[in-house]
Protein backbone atom coordinates (compact mmCIF):
# COMPACT_ATOMS: atom_id res chain seq x y z
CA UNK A 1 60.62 -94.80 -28.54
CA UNK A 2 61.14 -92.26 -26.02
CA UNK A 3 59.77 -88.56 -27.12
CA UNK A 4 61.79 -85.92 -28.46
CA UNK A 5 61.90 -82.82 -26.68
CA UNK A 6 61.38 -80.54 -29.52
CA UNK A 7 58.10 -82.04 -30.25
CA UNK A 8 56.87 -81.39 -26.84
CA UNK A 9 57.77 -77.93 -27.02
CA UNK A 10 55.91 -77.54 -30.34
CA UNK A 11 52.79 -79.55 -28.05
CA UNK A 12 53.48 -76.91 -25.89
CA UNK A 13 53.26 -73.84 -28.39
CA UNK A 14 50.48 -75.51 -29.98
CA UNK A 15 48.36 -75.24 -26.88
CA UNK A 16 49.72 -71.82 -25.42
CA UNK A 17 48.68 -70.06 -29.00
CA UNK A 18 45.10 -72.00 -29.29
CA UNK A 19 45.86 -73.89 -32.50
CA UNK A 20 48.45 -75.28 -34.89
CA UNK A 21 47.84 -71.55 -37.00
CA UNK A 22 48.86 -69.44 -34.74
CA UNK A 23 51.90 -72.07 -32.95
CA UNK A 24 53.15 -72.72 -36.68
CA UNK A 25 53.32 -68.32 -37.61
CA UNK A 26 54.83 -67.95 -33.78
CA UNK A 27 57.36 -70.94 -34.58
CA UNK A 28 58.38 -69.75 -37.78
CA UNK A 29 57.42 -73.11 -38.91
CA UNK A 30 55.58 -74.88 -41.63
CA UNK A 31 51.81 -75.99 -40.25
CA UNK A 32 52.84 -79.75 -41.93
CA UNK A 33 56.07 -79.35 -39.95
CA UNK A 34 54.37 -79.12 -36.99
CA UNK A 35 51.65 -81.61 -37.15
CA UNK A 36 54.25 -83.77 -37.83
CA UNK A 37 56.14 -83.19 -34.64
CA UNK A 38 52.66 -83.70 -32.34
CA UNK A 39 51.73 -86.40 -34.42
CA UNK A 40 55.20 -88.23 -33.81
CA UNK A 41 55.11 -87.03 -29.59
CA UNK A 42 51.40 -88.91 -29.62
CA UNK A 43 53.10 -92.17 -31.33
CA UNK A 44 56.12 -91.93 -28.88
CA UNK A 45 53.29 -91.45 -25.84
CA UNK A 46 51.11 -93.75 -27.38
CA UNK A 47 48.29 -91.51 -26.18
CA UNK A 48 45.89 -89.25 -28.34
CA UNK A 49 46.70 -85.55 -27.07
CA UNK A 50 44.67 -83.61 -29.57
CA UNK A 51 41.03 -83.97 -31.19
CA UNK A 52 41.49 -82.29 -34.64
CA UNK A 53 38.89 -81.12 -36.73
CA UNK A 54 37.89 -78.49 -39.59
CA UNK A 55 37.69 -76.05 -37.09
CA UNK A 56 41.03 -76.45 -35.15
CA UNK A 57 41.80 -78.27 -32.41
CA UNK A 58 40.94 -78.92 -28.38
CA UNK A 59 43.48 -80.55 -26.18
CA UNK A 60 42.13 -84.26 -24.67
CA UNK A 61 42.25 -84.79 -20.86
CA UNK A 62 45.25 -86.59 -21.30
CA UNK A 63 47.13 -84.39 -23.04
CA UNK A 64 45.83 -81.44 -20.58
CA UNK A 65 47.38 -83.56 -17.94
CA UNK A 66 50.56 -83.56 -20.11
CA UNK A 67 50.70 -79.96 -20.93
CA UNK A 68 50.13 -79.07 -17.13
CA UNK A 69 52.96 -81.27 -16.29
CA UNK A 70 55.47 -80.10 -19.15
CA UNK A 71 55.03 -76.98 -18.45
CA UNK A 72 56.25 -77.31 -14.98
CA UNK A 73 59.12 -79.30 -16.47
CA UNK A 74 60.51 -76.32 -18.59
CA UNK A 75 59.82 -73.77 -15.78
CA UNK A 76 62.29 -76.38 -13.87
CA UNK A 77 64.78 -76.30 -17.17
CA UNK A 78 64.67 -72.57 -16.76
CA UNK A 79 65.51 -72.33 -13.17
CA UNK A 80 68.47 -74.45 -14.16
CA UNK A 81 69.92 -72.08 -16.70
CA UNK A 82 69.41 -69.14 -14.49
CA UNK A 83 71.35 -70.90 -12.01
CA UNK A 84 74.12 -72.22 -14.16
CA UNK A 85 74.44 -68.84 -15.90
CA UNK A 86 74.77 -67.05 -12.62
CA UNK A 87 72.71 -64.03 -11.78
CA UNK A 88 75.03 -61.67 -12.34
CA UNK A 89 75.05 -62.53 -16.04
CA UNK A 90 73.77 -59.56 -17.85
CA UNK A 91 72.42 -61.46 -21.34
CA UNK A 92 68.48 -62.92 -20.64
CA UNK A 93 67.80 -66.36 -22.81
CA UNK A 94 64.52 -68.32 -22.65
CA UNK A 95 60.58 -67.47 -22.96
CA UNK A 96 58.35 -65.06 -22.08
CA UNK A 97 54.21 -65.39 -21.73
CA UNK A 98 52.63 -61.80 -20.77
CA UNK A 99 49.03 -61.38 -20.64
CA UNK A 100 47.59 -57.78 -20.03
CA UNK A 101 44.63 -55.44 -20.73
CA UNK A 102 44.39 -54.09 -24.10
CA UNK A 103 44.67 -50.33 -23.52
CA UNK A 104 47.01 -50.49 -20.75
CA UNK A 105 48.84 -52.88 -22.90
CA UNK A 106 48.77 -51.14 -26.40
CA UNK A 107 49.53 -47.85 -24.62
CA UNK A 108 52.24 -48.24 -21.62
CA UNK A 109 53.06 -51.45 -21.36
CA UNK A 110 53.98 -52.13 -25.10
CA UNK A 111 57.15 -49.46 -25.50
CA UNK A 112 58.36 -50.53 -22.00
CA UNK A 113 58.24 -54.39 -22.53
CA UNK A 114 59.48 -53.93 -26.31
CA UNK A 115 62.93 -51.86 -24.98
CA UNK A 116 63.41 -54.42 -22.92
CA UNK A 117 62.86 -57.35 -25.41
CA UNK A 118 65.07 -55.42 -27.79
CA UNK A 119 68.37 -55.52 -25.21
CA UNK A 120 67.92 -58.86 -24.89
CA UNK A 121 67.78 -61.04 -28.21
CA UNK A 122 67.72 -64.27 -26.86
CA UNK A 123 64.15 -63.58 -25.12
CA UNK A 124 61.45 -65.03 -26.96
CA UNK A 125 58.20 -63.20 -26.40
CA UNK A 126 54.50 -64.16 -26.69
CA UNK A 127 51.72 -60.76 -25.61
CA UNK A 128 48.22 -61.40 -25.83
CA UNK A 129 45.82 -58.58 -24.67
CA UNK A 130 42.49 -58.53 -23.63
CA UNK A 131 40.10 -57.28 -21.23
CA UNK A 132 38.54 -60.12 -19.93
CA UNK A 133 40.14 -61.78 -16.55
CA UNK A 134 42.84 -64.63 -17.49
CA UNK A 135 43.94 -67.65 -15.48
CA UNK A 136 47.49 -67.63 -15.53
CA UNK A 137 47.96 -70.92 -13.99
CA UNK A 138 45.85 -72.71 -16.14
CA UNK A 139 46.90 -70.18 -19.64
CA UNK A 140 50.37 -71.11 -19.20
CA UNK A 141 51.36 -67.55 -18.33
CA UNK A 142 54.42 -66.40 -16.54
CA UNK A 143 53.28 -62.86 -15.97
CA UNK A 144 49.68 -60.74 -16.44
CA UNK A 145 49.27 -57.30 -15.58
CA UNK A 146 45.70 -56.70 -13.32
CA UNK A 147 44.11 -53.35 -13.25
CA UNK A 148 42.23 -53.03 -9.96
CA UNK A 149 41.77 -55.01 -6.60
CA UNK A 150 43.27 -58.04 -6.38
CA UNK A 151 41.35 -61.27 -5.46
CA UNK A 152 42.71 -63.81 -6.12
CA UNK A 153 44.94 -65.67 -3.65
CA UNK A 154 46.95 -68.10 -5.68
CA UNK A 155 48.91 -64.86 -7.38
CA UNK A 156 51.69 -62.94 -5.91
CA UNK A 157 51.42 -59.55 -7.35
CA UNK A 158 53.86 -56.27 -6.81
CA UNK A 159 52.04 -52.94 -7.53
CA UNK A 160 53.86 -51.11 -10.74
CA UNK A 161 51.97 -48.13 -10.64
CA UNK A 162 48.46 -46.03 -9.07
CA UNK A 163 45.14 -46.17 -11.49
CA UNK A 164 43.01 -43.36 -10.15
CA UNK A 165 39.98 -42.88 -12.19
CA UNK A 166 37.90 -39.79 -13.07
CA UNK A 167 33.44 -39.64 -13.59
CA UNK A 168 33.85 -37.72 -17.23
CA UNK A 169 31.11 -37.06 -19.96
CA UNK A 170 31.21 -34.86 -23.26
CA UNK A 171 30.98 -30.73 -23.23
CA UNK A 172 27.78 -31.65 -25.73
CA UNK A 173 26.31 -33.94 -23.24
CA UNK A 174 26.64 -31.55 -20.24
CA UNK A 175 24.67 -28.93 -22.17
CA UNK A 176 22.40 -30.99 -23.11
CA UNK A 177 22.01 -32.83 -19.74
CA UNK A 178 23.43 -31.24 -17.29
CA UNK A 179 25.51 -32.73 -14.82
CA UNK A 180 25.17 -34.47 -11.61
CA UNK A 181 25.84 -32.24 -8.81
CA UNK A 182 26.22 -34.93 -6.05
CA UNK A 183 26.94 -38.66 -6.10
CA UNK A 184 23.47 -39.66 -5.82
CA UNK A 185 22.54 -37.51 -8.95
CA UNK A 186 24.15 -39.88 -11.00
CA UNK A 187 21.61 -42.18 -11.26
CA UNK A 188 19.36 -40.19 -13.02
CA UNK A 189 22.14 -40.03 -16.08
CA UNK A 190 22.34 -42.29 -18.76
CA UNK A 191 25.63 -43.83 -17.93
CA UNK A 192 28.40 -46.26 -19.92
CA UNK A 193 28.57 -49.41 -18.40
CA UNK A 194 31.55 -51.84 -18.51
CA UNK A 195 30.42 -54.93 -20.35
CA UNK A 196 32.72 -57.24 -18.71
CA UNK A 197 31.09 -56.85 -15.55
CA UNK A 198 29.42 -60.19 -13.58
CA UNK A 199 27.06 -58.54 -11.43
CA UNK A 200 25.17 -55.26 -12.07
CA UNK A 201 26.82 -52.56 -12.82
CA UNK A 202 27.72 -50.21 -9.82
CA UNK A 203 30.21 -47.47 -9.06
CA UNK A 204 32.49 -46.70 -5.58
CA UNK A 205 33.40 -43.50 -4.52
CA UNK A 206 35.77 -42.60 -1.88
CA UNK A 207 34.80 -42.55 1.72
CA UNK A 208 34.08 -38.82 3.30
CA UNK A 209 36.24 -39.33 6.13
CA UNK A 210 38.84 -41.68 6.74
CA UNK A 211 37.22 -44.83 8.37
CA UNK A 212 34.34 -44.74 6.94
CA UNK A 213 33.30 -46.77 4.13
CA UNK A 214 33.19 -46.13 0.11
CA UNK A 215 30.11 -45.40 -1.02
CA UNK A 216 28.51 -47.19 -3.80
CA UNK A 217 25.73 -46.43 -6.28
CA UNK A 218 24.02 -49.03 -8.97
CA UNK A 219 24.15 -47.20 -12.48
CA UNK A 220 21.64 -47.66 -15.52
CA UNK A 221 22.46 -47.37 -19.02
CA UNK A 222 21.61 -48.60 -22.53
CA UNK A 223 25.26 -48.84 -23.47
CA UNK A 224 27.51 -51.93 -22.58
CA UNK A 225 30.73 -51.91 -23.90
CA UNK A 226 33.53 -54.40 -22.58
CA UNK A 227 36.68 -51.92 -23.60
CA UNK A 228 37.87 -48.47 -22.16
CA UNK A 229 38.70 -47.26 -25.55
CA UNK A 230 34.97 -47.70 -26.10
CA UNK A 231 33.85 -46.82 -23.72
CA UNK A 232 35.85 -43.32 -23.40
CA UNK A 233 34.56 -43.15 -27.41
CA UNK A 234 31.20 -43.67 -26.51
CA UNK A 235 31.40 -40.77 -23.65
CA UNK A 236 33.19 -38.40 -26.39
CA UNK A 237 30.24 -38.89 -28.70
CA UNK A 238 27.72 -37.84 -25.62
CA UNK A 239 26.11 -40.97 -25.14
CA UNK A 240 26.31 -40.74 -21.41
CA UNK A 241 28.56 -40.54 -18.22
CA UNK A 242 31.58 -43.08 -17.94
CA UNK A 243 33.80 -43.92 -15.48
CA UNK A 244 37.09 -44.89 -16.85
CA UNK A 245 40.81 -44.90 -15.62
CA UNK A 246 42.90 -41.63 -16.01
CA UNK A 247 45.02 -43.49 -18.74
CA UNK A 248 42.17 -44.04 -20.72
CA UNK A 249 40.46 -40.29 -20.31
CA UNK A 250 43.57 -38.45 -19.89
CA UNK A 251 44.29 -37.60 -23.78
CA UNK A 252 40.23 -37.04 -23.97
CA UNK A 253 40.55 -34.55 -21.09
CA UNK A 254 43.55 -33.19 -22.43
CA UNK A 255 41.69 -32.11 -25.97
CA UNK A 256 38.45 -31.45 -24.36
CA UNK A 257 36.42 -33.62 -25.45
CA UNK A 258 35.70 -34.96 -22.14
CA UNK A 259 35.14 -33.21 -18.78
CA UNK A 260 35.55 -34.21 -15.20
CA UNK A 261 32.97 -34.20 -13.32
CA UNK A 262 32.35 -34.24 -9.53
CA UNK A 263 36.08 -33.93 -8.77
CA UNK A 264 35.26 -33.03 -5.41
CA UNK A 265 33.75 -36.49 -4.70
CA UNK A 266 36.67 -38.99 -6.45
CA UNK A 267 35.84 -42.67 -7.64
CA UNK A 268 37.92 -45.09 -5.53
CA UNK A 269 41.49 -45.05 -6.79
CA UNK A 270 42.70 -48.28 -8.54
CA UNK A 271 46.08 -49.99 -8.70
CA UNK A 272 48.52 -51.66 -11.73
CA UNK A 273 50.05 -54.86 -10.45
CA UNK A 274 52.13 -57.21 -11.85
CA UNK A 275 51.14 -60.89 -10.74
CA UNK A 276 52.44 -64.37 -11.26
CA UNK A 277 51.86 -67.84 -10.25
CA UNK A 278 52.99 -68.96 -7.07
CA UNK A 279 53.25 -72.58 -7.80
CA UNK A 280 55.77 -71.67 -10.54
CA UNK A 281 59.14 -70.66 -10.68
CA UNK A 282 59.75 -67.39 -11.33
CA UNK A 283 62.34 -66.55 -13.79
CA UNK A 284 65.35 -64.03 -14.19
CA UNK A 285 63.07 -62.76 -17.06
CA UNK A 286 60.30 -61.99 -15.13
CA UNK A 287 62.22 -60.61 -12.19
CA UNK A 288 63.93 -58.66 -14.55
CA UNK A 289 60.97 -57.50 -16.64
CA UNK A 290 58.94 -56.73 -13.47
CA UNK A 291 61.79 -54.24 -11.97
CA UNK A 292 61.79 -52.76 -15.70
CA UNK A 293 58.14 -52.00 -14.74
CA UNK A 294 58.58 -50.48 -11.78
CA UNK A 295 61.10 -48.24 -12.67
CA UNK A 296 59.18 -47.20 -15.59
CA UNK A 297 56.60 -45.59 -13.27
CA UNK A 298 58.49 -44.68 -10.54
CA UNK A 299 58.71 -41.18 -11.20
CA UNK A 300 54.41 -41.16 -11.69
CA UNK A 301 52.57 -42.32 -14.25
CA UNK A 302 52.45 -40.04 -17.29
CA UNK A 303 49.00 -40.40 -17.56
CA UNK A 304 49.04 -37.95 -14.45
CA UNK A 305 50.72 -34.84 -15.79
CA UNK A 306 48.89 -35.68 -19.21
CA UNK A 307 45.38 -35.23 -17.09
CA UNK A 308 47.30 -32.17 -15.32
CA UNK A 309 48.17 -30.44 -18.63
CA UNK A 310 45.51 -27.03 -19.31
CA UNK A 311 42.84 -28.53 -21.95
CA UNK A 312 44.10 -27.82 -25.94
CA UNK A 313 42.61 -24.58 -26.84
């Protein structure tokens, strides 16, 4: 019997959420209901695209090779409907997978992304955050949001807004401590490392002089923590010197609980991009949610008048 196409979508789900748990709650479905409709897709295949166990399920190679190959099918579906609808039709239909950090996310992406799922009804949305780097291509994703440099080639990317970043520590720390006075002085403070990191932890600072390079120090610290919030937390309760994006500090730095330090001698600035796939078709939802983003920041992040704001008294 030939497949039906509902029961590769629910595949589909069942694979982008990680289990039948999470596809079933994000469905709105029964978890019997949709074992039943992967069960009957493998019959129709006659192939074996899940191993199931007690503790969930992993996708075979076959049914990788499936999933890779139905996705591309429905990005295909979706360029159709664009097309028939025309692109001057105002009303947005289909699906949306975001990935992005968890600060950035919870914080400024969130209200933007959930104004703009809540003009258009038909959008179906699925947001998972986290700090850790995500293949898109290989997630199923149709946009992430990347905090930093970009590296990787097989992404087109537009830049939604500037991430500078600030060297910050407690007022109790300071006194207790002191503070470095020059870049290399840093290295004789505890600092707050990012957890996340591959290699060892090191920080960049802007270059003196315009063609010449950043400089760059190797940090030391007893604290590894693989979240800003954290991170900034960890810094408020004087456990050290942090390095941390102005989104993250700015509230901290607002209160006075943190304090810049060495403002004279910045970190290198960082960048929000939105990035996609190239290999996939990019949809009138994503176009559409990507120029949301821009616009959102194209007056300057608020994180920047936040950070310029005289600390609470």
């Amino acid at each position: 019997m030939d497949p039906d196409f509902g029961d590769i979508r629910a595949f589909i789900q069942v694979v982008d959420s990680g289990g039948v748990n999470a596809a079933a709650t994000r469905m709105n479905v029964s978890k019997s209901q949709l074992s039943a409709r992967v069960a009957r897709l493998e019959s129709a295949l006659q192939a074996k695209l899940l191993h199931r166990s007690p503790r969930g399920v992993a996708v075979t190679d076959a049914g990788q090779r499936f999933y890779e190959h139905m996705r591309e099918v429905l990005a295909r579906m979706q360029q159709a409907v664009d097309e028939a609808s025309g692109e001057d039709a105002g009303s947005i239909a289909g699906s949306l997978r975001v990935a992005a950090p968890m600060t950035f996310g919870t914080a400024y992406l969130g209200p933007v992304l959930y104004d703009f799922m809540r003009e258009h009804p038909a959008l179906e949305l699925t947001l998972e955050l986290d700090d850790r780097y995500v293949d898109l291509l290989a997630g199923g994703y149709d946009l992430g949001v990347r905090i930093g440099r970009l590296h990787d080639s097989s992404l087109m990317a537009r830049r939604i807004a500037p991430s500078r970043r600030v060297l910050v520590c407690s007022p109790g720390y300071a006194h207790h401590n002191g503070t470095p006075q020059a870049i290399d002085d840093i290295q004789q403070h505890d600092c707050i490392c990012y957890g996340n990191a591959s290699v060892a932890p090191y920080w960049q600072f802007a270059p003196r002089a315009d063609g010449e390079a950043p400089r760059q120090i190797v940090v030391r610290g007893r604290t590894h923590l693989n979240n800003g919030d954290s991170m900034r937390d960890a810094a408020i309760a004087g456990l050290g010197i942090a390095l941390l994006p102005l989104f993250i500090a700015a509230p901290a730095l607002r209160e006075g609980t943190l304090i810049e330090l060495l403002p004279g001698a910045p970190p290198t600035a960082d960048a929000i991009y939105a990035v996609y796939p190239q290999t996939r078709y990019v949809s009138r939802a994503v176009r559409a949610l990507i120029d949301r983003l821009v616009a959102a920041f194209d007056e300057g992040p608020p994180w920047e008048s936040l950070a310029a704001e005289p600390p609470a008294s």
